[in-house]
Protein backbone atom coordinates (compact mmCIF):
# COMPACT_ATOMS: atom_id res chain seq x y z
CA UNK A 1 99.89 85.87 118.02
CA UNK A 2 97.72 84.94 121.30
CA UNK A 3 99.65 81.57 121.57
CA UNK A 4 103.48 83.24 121.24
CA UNK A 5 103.13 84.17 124.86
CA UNK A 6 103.36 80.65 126.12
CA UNK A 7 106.78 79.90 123.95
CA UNK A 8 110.15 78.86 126.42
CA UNK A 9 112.39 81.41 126.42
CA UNK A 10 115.14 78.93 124.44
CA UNK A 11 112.19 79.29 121.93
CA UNK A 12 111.32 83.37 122.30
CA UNK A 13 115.57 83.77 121.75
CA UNK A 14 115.44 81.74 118.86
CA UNK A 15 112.90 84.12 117.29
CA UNK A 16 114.94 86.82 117.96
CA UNK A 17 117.39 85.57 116.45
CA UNK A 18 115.90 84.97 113.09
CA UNK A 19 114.61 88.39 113.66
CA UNK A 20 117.54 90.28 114.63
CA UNK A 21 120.02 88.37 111.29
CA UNK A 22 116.70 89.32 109.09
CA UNK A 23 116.45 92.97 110.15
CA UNK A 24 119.26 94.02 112.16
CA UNK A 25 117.64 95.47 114.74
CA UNK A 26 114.80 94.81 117.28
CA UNK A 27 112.27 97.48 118.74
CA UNK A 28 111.72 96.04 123.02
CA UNK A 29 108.33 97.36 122.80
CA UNK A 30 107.52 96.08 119.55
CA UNK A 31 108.97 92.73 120.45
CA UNK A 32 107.36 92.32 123.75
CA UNK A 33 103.60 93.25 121.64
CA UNK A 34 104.39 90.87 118.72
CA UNK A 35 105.25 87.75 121.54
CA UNK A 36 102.50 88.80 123.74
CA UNK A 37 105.04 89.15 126.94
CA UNK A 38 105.91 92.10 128.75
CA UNK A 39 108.91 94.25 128.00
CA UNK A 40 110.69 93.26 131.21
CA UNK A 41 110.62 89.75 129.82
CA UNK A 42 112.36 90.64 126.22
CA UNK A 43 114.63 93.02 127.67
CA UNK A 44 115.66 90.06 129.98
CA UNK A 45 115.82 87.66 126.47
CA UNK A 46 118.23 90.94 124.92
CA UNK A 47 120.61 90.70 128.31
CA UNK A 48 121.06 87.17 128.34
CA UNK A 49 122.00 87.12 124.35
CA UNK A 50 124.37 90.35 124.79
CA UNK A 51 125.96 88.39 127.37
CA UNK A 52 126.49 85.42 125.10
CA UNK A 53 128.01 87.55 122.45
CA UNK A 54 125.00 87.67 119.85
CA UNK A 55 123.91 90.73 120.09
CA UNK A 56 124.35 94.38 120.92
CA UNK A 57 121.77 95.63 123.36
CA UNK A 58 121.37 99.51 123.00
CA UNK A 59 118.52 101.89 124.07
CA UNK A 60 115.16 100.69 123.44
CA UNK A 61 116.20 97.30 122.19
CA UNK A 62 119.20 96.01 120.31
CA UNK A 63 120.95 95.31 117.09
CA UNK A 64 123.57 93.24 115.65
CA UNK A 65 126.79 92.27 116.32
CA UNK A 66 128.85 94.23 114.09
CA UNK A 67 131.55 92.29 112.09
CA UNK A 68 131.88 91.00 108.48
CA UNK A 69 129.29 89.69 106.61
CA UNK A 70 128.65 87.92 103.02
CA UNK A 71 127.31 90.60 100.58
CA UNK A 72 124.41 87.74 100.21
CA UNK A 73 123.44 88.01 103.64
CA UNK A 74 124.01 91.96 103.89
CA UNK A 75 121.12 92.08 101.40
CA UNK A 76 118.61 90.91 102.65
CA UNK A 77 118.79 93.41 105.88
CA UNK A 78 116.79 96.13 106.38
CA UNK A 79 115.90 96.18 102.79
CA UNK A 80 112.61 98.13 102.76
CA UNK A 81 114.86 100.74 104.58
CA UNK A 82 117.70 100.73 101.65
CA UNK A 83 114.85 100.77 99.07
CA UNK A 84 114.26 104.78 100.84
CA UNK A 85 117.11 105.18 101.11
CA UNK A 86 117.88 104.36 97.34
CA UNK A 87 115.00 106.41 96.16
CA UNK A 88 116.58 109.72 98.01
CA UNK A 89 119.67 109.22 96.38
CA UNK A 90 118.26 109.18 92.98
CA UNK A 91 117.94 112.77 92.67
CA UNK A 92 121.68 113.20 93.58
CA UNK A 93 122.91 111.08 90.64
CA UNK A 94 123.80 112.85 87.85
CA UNK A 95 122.61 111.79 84.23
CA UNK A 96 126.53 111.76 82.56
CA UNK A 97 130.07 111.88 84.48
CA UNK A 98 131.42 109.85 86.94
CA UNK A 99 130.78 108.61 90.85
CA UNK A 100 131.82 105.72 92.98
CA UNK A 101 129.67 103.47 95.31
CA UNK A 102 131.22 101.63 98.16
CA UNK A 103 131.07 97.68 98.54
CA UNK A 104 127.60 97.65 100.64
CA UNK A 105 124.57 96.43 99.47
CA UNK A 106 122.71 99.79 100.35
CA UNK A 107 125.00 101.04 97.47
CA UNK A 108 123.98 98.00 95.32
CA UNK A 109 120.24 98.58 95.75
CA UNK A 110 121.01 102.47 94.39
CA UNK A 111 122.81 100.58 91.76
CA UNK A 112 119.47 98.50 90.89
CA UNK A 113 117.47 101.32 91.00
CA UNK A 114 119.40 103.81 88.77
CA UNK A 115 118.01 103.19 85.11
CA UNK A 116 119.21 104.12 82.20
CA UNK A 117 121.42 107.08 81.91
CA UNK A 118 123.13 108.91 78.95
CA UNK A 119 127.09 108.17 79.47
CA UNK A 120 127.33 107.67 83.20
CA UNK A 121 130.12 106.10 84.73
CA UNK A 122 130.32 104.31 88.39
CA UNK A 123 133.29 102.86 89.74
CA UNK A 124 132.82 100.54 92.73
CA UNK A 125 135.05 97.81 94.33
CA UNK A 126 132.68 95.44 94.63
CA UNK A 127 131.76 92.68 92.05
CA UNK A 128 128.17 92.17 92.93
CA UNK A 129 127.58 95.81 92.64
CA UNK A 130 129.91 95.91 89.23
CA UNK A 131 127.84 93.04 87.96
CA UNK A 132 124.49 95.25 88.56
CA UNK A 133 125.88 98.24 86.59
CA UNK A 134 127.24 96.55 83.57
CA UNK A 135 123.56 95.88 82.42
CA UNK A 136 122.06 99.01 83.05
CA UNK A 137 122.18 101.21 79.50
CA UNK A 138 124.06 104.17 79.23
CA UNK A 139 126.12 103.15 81.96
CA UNK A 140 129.80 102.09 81.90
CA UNK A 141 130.68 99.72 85.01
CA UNK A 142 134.38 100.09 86.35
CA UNK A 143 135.53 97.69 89.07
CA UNK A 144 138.93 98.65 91.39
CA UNK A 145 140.57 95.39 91.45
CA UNK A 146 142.27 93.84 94.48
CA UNK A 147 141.88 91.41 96.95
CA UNK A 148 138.72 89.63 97.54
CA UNK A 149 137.23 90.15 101.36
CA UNK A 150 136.34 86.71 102.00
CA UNK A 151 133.60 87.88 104.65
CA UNK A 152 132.07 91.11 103.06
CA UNK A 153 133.40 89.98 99.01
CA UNK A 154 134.32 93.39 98.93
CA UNK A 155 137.86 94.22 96.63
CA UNK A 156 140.33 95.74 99.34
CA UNK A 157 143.96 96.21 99.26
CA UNK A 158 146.70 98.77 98.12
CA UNK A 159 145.60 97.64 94.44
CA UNK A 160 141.97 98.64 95.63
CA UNK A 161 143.16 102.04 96.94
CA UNK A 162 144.83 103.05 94.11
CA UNK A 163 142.17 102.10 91.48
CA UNK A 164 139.95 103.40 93.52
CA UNK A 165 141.83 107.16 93.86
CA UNK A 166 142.86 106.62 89.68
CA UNK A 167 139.40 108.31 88.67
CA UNK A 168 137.24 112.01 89.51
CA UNK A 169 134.12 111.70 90.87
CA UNK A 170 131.35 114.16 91.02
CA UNK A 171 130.11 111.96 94.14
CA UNK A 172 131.18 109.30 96.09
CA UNK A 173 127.86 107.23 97.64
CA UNK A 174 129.23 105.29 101.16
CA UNK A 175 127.56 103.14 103.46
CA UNK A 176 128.86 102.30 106.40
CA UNK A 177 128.79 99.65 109.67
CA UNK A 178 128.06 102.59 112.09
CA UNK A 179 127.70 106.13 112.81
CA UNK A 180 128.28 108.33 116.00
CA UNK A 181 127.57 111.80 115.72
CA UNK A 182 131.10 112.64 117.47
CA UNK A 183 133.25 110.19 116.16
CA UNK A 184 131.48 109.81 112.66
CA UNK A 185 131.33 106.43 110.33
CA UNK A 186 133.20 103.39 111.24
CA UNK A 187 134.04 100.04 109.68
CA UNK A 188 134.17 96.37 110.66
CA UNK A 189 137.99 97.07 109.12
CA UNK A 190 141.11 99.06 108.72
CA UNK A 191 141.16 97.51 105.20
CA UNK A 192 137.31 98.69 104.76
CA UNK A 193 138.39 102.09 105.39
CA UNK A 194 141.27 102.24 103.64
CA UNK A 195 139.16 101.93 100.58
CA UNK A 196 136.41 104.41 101.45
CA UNK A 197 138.45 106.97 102.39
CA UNK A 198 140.57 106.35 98.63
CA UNK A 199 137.14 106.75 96.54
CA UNK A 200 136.34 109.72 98.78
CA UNK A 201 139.59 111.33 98.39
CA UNK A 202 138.89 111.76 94.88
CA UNK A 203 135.24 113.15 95.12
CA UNK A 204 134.33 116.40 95.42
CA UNK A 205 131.69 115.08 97.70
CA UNK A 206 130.89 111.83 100.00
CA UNK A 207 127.19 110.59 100.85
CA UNK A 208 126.76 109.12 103.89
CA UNK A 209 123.62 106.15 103.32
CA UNK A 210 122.75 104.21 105.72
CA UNK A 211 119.80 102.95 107.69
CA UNK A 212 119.01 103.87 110.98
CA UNK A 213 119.83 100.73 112.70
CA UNK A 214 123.33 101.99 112.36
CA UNK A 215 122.79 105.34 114.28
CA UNK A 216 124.52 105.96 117.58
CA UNK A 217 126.69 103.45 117.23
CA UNK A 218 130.44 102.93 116.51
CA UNK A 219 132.55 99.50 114.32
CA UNK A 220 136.22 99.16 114.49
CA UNK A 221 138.13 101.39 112.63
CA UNK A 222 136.93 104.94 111.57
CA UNK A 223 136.18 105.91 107.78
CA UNK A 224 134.74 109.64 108.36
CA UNK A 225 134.61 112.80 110.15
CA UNK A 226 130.89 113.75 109.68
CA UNK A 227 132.25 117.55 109.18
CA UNK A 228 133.42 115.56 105.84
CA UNK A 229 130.45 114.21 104.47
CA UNK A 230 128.23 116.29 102.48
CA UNK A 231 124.84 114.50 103.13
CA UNK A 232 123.62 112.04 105.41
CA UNK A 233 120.86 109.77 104.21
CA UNK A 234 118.98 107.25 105.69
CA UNK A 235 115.05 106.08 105.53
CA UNK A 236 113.88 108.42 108.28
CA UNK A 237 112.00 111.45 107.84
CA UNK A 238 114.95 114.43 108.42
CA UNK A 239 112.77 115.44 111.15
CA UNK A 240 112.65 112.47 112.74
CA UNK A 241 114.41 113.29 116.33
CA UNK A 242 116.40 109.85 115.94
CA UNK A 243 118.36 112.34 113.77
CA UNK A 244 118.78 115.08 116.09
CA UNK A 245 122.26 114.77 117.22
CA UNK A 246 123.49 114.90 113.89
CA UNK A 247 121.61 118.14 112.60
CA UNK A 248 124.65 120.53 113.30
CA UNK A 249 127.21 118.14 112.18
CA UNK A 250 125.80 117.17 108.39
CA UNK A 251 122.89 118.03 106.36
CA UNK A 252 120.09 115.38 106.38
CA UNK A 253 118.31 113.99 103.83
């Protein structure tokens, strides 16, 4: 992109932007090669928009502001990312029984991938996601009920809670809006949590999924104590060292 390096900076912000709502995260360095400027130059772009409230700037570039967001727009972040994600999780879904997935669309996509199974039932208090698993053989779809979300179309609400507590599962699959190795997972919303922590209260065991853009980072209200979560999963290699201050809190997948 030779001629990217001549754009106006009301033009280079604008790409970031798109960038930022299509991925939810930006890379400096990777910016500052793709625009053909120098780092100094996007990291002032990343200040200026952090200032303005559309953005979050954190170490090595930035990511989105977090705060509620249509389930149509959710899914088309990061999706490469929820696609690994989705194929980790495979192995951790059982073939009969019963778990619950969480509103998100990283939940959804494990939902699209899961194929048939041979009397599996998945409980989820989302309507998208319910819509996914009534057409997948073998599978028996159950939805929580409640109030519609009108940002995030999630089902929350004490009618969520309690359909969401009214059933065993083997595992509970959660994504969430951040993660802090200290503080744990956090939502955009008391009401968010509220349902989470219902689904995982019947489980014997919650998975954490989520991509790394969400690392190191911290929402509103708080879902999980990491010592509480069986299994973190996102798209990185467990090695990675992005994962390192979580190794003696959860195991990694």
């Amino acid at each position: 992109m030779a001629t990217v390096g001549t754009l106006g900076a009301q033009q280079r912000r604008a790409m970031l932007q798109e960038r930022l709502n299509h991925d939810g995260a930006l890379r400096l360095d990777d910016i500052a090669d793709e625009l053909s400027v120098s780092a100094m130059t996007v990291r002032r772009d990343l200040d200026d928009m952090e200032a303005e409230g559309l953005l979050r700037r954190v170490r090595g570039g930035a990511i989105s502001i977090a705060g509620p967001r249509p389930f149509d727009e959710r899914r088309a972040v990061r999706s490469r990312a929820k696609q690994v994600i989705a194929s980790k999780a495979a192995a951790l879904i059982p073939q009969s029984g019963s778990i619950a997935l969480d509103a998100s669309t990283t939940t959804g996509t494990i939902a699209s991938t899961l194929g048939q199974r041979e009397g599996l039932s998945v409980a989820t208090n989302s309507l998208e996601n319910f819509v996914v698993l009534r057409a997948i053989p073998g599978v028996t779809g159950m939805v929580t009920g409640g109030e519609s979300e009108p940002n995030t179309e999630s089902l929350v609400g004490l009618l969520a809670c309690q359909g969401a507590a009214s059933v065993l599962y083997s595992r509970f699959f959660s994504s969430a809006s951040a993660v802090d190795p200290v503080l744990g997972s956090s939502e955009v919303s008391l009401a968010e949590s509220q349902v989470k922590q219902a689904f995982a209260s019947a489980a014997r065991e919650t998975i954490l999924c989520v991509d790394s853009s969400k690392l190191d980072d911290r929402s509103i209200s708080v879902s999980f104590n990491l010592r509480d979560v069986a299994m973190l999963i996102t798209e990185l290699d467990p090695r990675d060292s992005r994962l390192d201050a979580y190794r003696e809190h959860v195991e990694l997948l």
